[in-house]
C-alpha atoms as a PDB file:
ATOM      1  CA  UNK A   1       0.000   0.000   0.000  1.00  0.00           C
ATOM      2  CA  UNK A   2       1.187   3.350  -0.837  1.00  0.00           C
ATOM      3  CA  UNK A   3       1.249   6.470   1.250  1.00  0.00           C
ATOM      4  CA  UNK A   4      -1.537   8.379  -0.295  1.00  0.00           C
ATOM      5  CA  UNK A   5      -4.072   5.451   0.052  1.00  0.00           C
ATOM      6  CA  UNK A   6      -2.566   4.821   3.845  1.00  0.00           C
ATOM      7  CA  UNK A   7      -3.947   8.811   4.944  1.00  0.00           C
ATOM      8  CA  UNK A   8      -7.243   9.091   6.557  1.00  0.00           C
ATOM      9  CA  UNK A   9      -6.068  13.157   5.717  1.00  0.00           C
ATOM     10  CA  UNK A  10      -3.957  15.300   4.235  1.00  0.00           C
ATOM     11  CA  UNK A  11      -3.918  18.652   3.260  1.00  0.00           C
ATOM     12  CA  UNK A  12      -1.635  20.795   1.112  1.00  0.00           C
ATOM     13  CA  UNK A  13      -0.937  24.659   2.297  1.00  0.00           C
ATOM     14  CA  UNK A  14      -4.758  24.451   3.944  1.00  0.00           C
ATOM     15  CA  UNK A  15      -5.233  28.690   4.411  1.00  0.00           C
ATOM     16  CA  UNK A  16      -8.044  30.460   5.886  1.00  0.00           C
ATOM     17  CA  UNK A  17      -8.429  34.096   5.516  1.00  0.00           C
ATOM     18  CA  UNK A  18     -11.560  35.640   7.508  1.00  0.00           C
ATOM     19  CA  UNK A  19     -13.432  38.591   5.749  1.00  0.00           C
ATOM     20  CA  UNK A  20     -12.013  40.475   8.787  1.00  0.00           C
ATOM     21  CA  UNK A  21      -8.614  39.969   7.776  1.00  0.00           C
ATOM     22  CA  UNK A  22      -7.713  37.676  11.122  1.00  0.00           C
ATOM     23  CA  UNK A  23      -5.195  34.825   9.427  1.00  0.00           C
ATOM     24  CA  UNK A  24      -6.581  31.533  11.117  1.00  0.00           C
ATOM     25  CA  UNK A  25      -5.189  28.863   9.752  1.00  0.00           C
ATOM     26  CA  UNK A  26      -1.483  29.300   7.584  1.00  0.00           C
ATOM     27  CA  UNK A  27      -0.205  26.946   4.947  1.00  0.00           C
ATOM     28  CA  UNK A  28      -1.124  23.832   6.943  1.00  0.00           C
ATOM     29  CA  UNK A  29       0.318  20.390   5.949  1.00  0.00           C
ATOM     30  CA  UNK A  30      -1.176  18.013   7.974  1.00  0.00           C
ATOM     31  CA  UNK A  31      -0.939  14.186   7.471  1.00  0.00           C
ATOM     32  CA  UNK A  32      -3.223  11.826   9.948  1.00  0.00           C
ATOM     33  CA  UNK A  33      -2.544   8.205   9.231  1.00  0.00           C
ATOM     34  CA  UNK A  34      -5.274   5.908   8.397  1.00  0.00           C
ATOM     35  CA  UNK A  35      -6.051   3.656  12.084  1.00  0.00           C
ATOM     36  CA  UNK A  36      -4.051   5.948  14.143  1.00  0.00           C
ATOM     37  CA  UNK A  37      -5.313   8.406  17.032  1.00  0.00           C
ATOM     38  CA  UNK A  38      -4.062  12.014  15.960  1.00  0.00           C
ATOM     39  CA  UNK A  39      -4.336  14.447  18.673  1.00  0.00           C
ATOM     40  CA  UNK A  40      -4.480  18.324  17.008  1.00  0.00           C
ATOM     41  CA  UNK A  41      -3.198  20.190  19.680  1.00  0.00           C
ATOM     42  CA  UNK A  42      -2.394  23.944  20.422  1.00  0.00           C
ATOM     43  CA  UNK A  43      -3.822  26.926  22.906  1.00  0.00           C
ATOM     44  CA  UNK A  44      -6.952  28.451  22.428  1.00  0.00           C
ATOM     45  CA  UNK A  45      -7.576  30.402  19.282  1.00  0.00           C
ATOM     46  CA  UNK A  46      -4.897  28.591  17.339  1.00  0.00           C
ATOM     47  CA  UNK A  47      -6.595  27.476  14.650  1.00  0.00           C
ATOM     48  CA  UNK A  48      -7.726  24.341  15.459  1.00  0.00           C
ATOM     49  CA  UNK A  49     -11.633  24.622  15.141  1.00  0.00           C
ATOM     50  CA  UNK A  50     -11.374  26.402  11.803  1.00  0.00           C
ATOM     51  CA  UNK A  51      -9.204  23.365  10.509  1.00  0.00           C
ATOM     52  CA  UNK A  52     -11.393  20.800  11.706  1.00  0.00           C
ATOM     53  CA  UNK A  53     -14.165  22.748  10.137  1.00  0.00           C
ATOM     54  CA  UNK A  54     -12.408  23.102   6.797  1.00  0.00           C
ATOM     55  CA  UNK A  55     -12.029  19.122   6.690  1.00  0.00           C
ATOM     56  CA  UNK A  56     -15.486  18.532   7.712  1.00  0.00           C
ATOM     57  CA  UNK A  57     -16.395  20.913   4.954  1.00  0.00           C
ATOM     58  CA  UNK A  58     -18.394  23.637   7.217  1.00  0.00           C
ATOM     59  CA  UNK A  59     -15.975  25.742   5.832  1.00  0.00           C
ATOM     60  CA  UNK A  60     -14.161  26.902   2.573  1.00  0.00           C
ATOM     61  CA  UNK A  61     -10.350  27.422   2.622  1.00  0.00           C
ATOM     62  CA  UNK A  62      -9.156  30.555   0.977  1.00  0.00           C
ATOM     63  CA  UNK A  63      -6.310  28.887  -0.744  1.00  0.00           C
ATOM     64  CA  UNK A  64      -4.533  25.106  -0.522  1.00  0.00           C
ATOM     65  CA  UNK A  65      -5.801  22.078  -0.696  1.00  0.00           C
ATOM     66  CA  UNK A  66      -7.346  18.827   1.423  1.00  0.00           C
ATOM     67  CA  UNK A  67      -8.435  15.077   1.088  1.00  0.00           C
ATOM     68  CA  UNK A  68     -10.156  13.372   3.687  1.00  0.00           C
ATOM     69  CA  UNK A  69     -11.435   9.450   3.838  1.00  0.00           C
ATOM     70  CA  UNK A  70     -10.331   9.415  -0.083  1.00  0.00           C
ATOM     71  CA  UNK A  71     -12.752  12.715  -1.267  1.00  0.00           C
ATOM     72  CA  UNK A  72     -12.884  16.209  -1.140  1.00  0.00           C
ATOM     73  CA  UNK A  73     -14.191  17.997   1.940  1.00  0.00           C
ATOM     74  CA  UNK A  74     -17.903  18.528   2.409  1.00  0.00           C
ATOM     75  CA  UNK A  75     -18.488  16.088  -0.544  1.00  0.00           C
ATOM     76  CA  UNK A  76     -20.821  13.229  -0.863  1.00  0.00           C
ATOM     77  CA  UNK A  77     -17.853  10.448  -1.008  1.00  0.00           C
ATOM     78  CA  UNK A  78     -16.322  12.269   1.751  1.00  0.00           C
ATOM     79  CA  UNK A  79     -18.967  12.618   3.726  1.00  0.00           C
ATOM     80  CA  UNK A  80     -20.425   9.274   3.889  1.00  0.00           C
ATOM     81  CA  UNK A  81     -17.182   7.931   5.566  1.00  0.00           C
ATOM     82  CA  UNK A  82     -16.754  10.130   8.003  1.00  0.00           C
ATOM     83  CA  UNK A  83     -18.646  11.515  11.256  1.00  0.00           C
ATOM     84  CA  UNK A  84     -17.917  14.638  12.771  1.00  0.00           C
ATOM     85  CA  UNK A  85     -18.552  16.597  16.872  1.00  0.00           C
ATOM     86  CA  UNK A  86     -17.323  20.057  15.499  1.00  0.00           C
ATOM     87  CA  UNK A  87     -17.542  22.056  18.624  1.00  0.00           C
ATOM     88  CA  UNK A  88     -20.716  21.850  21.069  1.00  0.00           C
ATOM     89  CA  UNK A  89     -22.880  19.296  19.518  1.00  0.00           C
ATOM     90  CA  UNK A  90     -26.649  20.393  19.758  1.00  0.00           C
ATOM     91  CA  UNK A  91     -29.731  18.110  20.034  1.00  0.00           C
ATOM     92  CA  UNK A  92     -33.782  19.052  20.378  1.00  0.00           C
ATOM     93  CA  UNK A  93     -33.789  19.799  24.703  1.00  0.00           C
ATOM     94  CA  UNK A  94     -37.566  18.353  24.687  1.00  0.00           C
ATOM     95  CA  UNK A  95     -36.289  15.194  23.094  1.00  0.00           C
ATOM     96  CA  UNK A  96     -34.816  11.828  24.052  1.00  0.00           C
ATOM     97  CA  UNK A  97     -31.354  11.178  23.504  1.00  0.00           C
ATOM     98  CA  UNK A  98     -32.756   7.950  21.950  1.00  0.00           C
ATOM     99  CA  UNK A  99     -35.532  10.254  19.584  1.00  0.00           C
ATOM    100  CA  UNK A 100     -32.211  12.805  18.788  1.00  0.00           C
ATOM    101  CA  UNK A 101     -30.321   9.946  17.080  1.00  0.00           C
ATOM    102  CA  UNK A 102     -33.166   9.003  15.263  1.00  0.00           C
ATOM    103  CA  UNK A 103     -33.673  12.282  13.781  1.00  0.00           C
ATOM    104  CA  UNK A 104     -30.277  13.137  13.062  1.00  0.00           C
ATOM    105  CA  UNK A 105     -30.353   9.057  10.998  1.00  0.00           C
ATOM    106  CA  UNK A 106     -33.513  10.217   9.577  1.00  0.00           C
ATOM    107  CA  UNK A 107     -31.790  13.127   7.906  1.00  0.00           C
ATOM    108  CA  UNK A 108     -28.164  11.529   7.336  1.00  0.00           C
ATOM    109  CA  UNK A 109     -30.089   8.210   5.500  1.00  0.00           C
ATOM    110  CA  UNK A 110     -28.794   5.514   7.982  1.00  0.00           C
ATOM    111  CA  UNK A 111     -31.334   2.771   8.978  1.00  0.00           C
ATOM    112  CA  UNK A 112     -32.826   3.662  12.473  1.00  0.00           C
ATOM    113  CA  UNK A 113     -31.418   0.027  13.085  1.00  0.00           C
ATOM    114  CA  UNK A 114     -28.152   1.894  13.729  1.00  0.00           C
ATOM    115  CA  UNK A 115     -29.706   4.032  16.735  1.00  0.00           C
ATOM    116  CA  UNK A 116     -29.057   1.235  19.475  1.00  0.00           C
ATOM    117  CA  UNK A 117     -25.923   0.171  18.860  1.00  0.00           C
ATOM    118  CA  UNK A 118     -24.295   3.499  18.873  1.00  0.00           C
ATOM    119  CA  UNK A 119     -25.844   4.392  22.007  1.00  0.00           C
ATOM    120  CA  UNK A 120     -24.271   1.170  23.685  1.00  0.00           C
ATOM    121  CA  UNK A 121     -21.119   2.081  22.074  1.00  0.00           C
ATOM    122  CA  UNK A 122     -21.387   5.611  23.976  1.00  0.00           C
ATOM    123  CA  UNK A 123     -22.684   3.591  27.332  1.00  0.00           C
ATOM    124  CA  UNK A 124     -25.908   5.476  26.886  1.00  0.00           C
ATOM    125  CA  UNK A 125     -28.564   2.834  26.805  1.00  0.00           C
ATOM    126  CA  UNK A 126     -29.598   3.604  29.965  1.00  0.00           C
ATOM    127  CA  UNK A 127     -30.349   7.005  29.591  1.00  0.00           C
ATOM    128  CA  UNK A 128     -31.293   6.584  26.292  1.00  0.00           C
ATOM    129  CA  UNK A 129     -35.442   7.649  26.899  1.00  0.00           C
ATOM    130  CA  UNK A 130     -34.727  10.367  28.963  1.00  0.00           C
ATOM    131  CA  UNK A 131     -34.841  13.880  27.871  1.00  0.00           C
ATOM    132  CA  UNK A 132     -31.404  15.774  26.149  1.00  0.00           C
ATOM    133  CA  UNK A 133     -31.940  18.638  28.696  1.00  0.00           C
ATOM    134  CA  UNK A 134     -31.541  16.291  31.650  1.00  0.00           C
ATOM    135  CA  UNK A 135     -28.189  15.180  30.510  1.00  0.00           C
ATOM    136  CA  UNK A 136     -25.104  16.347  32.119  1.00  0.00           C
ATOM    137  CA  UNK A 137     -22.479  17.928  30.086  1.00  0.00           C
ATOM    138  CA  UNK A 138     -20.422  14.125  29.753  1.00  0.00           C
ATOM    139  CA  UNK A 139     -23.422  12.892  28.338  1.00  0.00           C
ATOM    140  CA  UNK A 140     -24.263  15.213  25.805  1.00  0.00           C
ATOM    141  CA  UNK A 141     -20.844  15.330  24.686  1.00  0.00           C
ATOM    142  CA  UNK A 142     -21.062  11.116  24.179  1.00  0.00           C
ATOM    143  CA  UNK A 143     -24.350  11.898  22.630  1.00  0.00           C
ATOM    144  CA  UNK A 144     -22.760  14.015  20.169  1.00  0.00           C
ATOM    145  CA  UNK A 145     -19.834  11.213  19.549  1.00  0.00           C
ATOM    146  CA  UNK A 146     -22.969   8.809  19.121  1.00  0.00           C
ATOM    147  CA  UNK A 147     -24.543  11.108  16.436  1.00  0.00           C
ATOM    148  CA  UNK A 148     -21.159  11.118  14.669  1.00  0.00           C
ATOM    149  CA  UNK A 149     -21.012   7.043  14.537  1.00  0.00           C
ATOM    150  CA  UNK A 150     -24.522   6.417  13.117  1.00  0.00           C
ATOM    151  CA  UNK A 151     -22.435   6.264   9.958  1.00  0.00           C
ATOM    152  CA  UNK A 152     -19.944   3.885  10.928  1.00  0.00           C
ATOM    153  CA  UNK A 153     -17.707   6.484   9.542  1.00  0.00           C
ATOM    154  CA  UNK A 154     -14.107   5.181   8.592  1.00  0.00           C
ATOM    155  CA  UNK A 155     -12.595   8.780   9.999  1.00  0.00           C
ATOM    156  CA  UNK A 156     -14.185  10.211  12.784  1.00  0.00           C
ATOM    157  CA  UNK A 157     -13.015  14.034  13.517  1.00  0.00           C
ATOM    158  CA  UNK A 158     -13.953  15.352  17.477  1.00  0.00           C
ATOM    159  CA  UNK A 159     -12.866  18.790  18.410  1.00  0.00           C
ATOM    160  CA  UNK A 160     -12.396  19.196  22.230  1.00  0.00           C
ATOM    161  CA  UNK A 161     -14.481  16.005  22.973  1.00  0.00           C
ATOM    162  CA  UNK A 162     -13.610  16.530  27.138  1.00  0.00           C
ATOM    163  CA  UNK A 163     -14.268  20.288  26.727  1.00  0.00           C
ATOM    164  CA  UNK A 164     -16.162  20.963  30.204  1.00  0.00           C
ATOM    165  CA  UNK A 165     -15.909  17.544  31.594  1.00  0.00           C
ATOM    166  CA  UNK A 166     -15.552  16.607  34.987  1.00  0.00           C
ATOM    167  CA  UNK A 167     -13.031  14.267  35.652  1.00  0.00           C
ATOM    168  CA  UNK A 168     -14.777  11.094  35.869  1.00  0.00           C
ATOM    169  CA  UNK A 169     -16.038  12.575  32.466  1.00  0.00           C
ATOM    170  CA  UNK A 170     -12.823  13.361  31.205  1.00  0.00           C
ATOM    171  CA  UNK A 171     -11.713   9.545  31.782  1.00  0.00           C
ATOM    172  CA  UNK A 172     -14.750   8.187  30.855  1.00  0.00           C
ATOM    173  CA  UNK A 173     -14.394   9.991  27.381  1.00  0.00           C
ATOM    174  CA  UNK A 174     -10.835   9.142  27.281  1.00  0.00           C
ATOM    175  CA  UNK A 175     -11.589   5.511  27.348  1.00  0.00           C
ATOM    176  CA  UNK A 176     -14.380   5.689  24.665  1.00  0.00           C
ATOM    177  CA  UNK A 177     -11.674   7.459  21.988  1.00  0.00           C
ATOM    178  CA  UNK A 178      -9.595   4.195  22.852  1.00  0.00           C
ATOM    179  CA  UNK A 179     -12.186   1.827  21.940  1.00  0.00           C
ATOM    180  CA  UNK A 180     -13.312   3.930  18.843  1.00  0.00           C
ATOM    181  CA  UNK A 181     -10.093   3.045  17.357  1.00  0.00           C
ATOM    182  CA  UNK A 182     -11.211  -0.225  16.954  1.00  0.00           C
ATOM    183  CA  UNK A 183     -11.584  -2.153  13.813  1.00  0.00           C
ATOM    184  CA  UNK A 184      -9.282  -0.146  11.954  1.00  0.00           C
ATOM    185  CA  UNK A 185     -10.974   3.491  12.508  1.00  0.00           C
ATOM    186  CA  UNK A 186      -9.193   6.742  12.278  1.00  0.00           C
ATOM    187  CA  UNK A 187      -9.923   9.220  15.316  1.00  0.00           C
ATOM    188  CA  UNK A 188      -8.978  13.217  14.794  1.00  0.00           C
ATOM    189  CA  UNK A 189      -9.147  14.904  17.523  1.00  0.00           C
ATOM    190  CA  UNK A 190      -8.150  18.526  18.888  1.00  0.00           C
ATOM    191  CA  UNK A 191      -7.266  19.522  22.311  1.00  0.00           C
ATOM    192  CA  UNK A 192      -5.779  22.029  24.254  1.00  0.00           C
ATOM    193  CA  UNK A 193      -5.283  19.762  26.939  1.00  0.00           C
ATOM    194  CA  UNK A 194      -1.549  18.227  26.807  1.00  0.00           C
ATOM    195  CA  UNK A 195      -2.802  15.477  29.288  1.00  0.00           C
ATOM    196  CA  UNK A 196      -5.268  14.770  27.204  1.00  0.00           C
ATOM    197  CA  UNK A 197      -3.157  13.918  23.854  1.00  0.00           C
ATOM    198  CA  UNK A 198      -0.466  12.442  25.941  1.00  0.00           C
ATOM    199  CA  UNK A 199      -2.511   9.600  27.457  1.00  0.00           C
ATOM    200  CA  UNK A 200      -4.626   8.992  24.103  1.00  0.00           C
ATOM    201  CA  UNK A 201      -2.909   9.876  20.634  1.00  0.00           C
ATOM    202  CA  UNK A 202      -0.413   7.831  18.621  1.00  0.00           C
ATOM    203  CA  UNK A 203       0.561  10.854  17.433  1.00  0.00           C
ATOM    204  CA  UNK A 204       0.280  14.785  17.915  1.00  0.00           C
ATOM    205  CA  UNK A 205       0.500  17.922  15.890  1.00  0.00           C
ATOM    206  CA  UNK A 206       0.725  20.911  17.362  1.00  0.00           C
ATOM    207  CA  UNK A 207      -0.315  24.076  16.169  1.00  0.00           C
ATOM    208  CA  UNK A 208       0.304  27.710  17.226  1.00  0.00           C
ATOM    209  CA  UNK A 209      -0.862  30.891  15.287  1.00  0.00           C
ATOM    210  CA  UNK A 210      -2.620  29.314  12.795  1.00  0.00           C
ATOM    211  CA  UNK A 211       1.046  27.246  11.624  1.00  0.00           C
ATOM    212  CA  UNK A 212       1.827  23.487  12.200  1.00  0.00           C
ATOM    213  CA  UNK A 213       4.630  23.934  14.687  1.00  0.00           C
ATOM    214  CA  UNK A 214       5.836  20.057  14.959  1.00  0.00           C
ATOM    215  CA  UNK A 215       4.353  16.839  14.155  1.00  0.00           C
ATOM    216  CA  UNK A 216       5.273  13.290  15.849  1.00  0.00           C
ATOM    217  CA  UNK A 217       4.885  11.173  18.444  1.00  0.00           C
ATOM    218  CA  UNK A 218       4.694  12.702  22.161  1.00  0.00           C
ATOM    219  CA  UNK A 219       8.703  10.794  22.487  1.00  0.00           C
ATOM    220  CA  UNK A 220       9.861  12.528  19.362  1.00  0.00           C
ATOM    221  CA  UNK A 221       8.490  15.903  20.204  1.00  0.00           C
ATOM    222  CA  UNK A 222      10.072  15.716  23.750  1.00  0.00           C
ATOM    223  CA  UNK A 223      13.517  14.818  21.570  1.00  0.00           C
ATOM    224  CA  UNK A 224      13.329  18.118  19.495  1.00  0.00           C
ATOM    225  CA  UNK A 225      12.840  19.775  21.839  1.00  0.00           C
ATOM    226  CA  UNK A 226      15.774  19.063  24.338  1.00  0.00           C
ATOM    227  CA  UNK A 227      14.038  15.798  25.714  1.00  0.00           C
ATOM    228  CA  UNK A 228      16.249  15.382  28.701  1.00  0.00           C
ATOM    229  CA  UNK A 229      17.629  16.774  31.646  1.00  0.00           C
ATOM    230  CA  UNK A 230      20.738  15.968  34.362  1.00  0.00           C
ATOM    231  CA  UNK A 231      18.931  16.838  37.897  1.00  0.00           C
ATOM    232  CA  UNK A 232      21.204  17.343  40.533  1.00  0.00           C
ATOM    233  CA  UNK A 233      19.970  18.371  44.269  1.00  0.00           C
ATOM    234  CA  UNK A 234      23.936  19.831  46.298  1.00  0.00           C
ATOM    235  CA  UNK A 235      24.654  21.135  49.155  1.00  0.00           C
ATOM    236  CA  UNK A 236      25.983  23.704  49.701  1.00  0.00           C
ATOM    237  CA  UNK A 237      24.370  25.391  46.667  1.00  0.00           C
ATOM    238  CA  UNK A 238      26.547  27.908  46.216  1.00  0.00           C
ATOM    239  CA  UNK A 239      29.823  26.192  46.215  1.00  0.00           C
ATOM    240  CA  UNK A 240      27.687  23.584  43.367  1.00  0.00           C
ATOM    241  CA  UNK A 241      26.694  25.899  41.366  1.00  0.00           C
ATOM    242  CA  UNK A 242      30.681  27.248  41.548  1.00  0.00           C
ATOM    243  CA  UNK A 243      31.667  23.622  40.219  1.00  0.00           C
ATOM    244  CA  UNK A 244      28.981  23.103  37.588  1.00  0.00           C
ATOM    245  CA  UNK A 245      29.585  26.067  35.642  1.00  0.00           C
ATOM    246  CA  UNK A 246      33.593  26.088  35.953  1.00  0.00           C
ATOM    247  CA  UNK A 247      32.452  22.214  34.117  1.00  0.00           C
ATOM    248  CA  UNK A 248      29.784  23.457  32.121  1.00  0.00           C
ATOM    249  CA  UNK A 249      28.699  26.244  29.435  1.00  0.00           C
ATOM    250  CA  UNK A 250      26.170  29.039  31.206  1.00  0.00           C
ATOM    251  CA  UNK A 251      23.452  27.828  29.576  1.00  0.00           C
ATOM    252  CA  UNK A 252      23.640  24.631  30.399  1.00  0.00           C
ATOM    253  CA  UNK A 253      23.403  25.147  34.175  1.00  0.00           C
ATOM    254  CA  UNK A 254      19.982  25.850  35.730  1.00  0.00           C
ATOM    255  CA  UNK A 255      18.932  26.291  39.390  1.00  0.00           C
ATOM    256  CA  UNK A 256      15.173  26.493  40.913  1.00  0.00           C
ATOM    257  CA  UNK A 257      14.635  26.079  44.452  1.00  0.00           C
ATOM    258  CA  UNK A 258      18.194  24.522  45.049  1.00  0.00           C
ATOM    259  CA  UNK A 259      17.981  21.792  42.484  1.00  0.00           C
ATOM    260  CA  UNK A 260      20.405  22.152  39.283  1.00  0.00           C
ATOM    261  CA  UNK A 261      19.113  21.150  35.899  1.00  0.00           C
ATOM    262  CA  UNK A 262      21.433  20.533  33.344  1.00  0.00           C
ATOM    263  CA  UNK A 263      21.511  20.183  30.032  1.00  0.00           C
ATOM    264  CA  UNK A 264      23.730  17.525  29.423  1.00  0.00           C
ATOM    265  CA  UNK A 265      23.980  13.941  28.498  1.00  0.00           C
ATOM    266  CA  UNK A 266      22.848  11.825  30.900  1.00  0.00           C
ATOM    267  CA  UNK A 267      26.073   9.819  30.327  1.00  0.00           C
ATOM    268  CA  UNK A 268      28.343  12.496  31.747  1.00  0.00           C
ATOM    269  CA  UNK A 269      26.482  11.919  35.497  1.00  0.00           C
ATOM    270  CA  UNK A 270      29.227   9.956  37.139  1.00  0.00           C
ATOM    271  CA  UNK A 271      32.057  12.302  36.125  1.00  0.00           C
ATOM    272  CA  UNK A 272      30.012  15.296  37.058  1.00  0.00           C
ATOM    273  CA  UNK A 273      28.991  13.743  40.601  1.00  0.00           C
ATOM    274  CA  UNK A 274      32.874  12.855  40.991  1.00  0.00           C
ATOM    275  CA  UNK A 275      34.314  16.425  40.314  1.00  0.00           C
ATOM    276  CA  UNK A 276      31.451  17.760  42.930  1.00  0.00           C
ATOM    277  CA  UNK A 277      32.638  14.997  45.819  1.00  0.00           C
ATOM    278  CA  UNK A 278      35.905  16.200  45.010  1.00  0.00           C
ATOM    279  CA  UNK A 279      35.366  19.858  45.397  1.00  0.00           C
ATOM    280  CA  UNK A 280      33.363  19.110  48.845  1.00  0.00           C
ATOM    281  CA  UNK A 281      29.588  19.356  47.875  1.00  0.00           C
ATOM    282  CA  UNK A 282      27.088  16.713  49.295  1.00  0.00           C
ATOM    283  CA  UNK A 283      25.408  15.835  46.304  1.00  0.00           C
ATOM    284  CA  UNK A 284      21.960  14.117  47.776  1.00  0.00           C
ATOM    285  CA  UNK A 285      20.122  13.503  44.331  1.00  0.00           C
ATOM    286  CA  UNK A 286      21.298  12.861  41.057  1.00  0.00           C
ATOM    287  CA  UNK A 287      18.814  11.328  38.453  1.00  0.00           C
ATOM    288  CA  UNK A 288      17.540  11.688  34.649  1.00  0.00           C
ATOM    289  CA  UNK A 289      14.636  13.399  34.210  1.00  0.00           C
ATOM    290  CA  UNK A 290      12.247  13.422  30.888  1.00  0.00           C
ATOM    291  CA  UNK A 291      11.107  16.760  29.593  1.00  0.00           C
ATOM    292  CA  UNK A 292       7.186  17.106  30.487  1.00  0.00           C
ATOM    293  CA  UNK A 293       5.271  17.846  27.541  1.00  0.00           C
ATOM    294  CA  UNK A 294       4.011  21.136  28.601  1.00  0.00           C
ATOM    295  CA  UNK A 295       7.598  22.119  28.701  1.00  0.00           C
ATOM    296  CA  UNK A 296       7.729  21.381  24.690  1.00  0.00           C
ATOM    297  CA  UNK A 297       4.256  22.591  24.156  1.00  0.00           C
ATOM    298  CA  UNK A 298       4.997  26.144  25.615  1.00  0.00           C
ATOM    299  CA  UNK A 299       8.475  25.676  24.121  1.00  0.00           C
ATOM    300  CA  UNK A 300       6.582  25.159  20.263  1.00  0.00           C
ATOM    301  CA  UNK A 301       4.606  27.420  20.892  1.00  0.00           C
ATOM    302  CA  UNK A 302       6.209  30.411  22.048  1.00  0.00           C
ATOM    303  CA  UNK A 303       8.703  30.195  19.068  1.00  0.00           C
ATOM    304  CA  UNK A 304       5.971  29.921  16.257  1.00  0.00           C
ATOM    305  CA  UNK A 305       5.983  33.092  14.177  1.00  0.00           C
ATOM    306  CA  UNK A 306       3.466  34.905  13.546  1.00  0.00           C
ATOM    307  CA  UNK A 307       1.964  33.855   9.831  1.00  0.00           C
ATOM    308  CA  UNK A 308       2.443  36.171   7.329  1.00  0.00           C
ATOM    309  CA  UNK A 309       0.817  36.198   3.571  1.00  0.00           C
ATOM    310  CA  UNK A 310       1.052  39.300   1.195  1.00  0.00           C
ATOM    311  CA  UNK A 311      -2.682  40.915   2.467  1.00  0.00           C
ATOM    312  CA  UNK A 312      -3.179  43.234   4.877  1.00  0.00           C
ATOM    313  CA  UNK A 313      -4.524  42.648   8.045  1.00  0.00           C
ATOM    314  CA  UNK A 314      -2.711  40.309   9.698  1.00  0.00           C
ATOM    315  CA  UNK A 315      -4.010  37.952  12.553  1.00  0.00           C
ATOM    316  CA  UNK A 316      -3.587  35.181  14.578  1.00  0.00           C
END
């Protein structure tokens, strides 16, 4: 199988311009993998609801180009393998979640057969008959992912599916995106929520001001972007931090609240706790530590540019 028939989506210097002038999303080249969890991540107001709108075909690009599940966005071979939750999905309050799905079939052309199974698939059986303005916010939100399965959709795109969960929501959605993966399915989903991604996606993109910023795997991103640190907790400080950067270039050498991170390979721990003993510090920790990935996420992010294109009225 060849790469273009093993993408779920791609898209080719994807641009959107607002009327306004604001610059939303900037020559985006994105590649999601067909059977693979994507997580879309970046702050608020990056971008990411106006790309997930483009693919979905809610929305026309100014310029560039996009395929998703094999078609065009927004048409009818596009559309008929994939379901989308672009943000907060909305259902008739005076109706059951059970009499929602069957409307939203009704219109979509799927056999009302369908209706049940999604709702187990969502755990919503039980609360199927009661009314969509008794739901909590979990529950609407699963009612929404339901609404996007009726299709059996090859792709499925969700944007912020845990948006204003509670935590037992949060988890209980995260375990429902795991299972959705299933039988070959492609999941796209956007978060600003680096926990989020971290715990769910095979692999993230993250975008900032409307630009693609990095693209990998959560390991690989922490690897551009410095990946590791040398943590060393001495005593006495001063005389440490003396020793580590008579060994060391300034900015390798870091101190916060008396423990040294350095930028270093780990390798070089033995010789660097040796020349410490030596000097007469009481080195009391010494370990490897992993860059979090909200270090790399503020890291991406800050450094983004600002996207430019030859039209005035720049924004992000």
């Amino acid at each position: 199988m060849g790469l273009k028939q093993s993408l779920a989506v791609e898209t080719r210097g994807l641009t959107k311009r607002y009327s306004t002038g604001v610059l939303a999303v900037a020559d985006l080249n994105l590649q999601v993998r067909t059977g693979e969890v994507y997580g879309f991540l970046g702050p608020n107001g990056a971008g990411k609801t106006t790309t997930l709108r483009m693919l979905s075909g809610l929305l026309r690009p100014t310029s560039g180009t996009a395929t998703v599940a094999g078609g065009v966005p927004g048409s009818p071979g596009s559309l008929a393998r994939m379901g989308a939750m672009v943000e907060t999905p909305a259902f008739y309050p005076y109706l059951s979640g059970r009499d929602n799905l069957r409307v939203v079939a009704r219109y979509a052309g799927v056999p009302r057969s369908r209706v049940e199974p999604v709702l187990q698939q969502v755990d919503l059986t039980d609360r199927a008959r009661h009314k969509f303005r008794t739901y909590s916010t979990g529950m609407k939100q699963r009612l929404g992912v339901a609404a996007a399965l009726l299709k059996e959709p090859e792709l499925l795109i969700l944007d912020e599916p845990t948006s204003g969960l509670d935590p037992q929501g949060t988890v209980e959605m995260r375990e429902l995106i795991k299972q959705l993966r299933h039988g070959g399915r492609t999941v796209l989903l956007s978060s600003h929520l680096l926990n989020e991604v971290e715990l769910t996606c095979d692999r993230v993109g993250v975008i900032a001001k409307g630009k693609l910023v990095a693209e990998g795997t959560v390991d690989e991103l922490r690897a551009r972007s410095g990946g590791r640190a040398l943590l060393v907790r001495a005593t006495p400080v001063d005389q440490a931090q003396r020793v580590l950067e008579s060994l060391l270039l300034p900015g390798q050498v870091q101190v916060r609240d008396g423990v040294f991170s350095l930028a270093v390979d780990p390798s070089q721990a033995a010789s660097i706790n040796r020349r410490l003993v030596a000097d007469g510090v009481d080195v009391s920790e010494l370990q490897v530590s992993e860059q979090s990935l909200e270090d790399v996420f503020l890291q991406l992010t800050e450094q983004a540019p600002t996207p430019t294109l030859p039209h005035k009225g720049e924004g992000g």
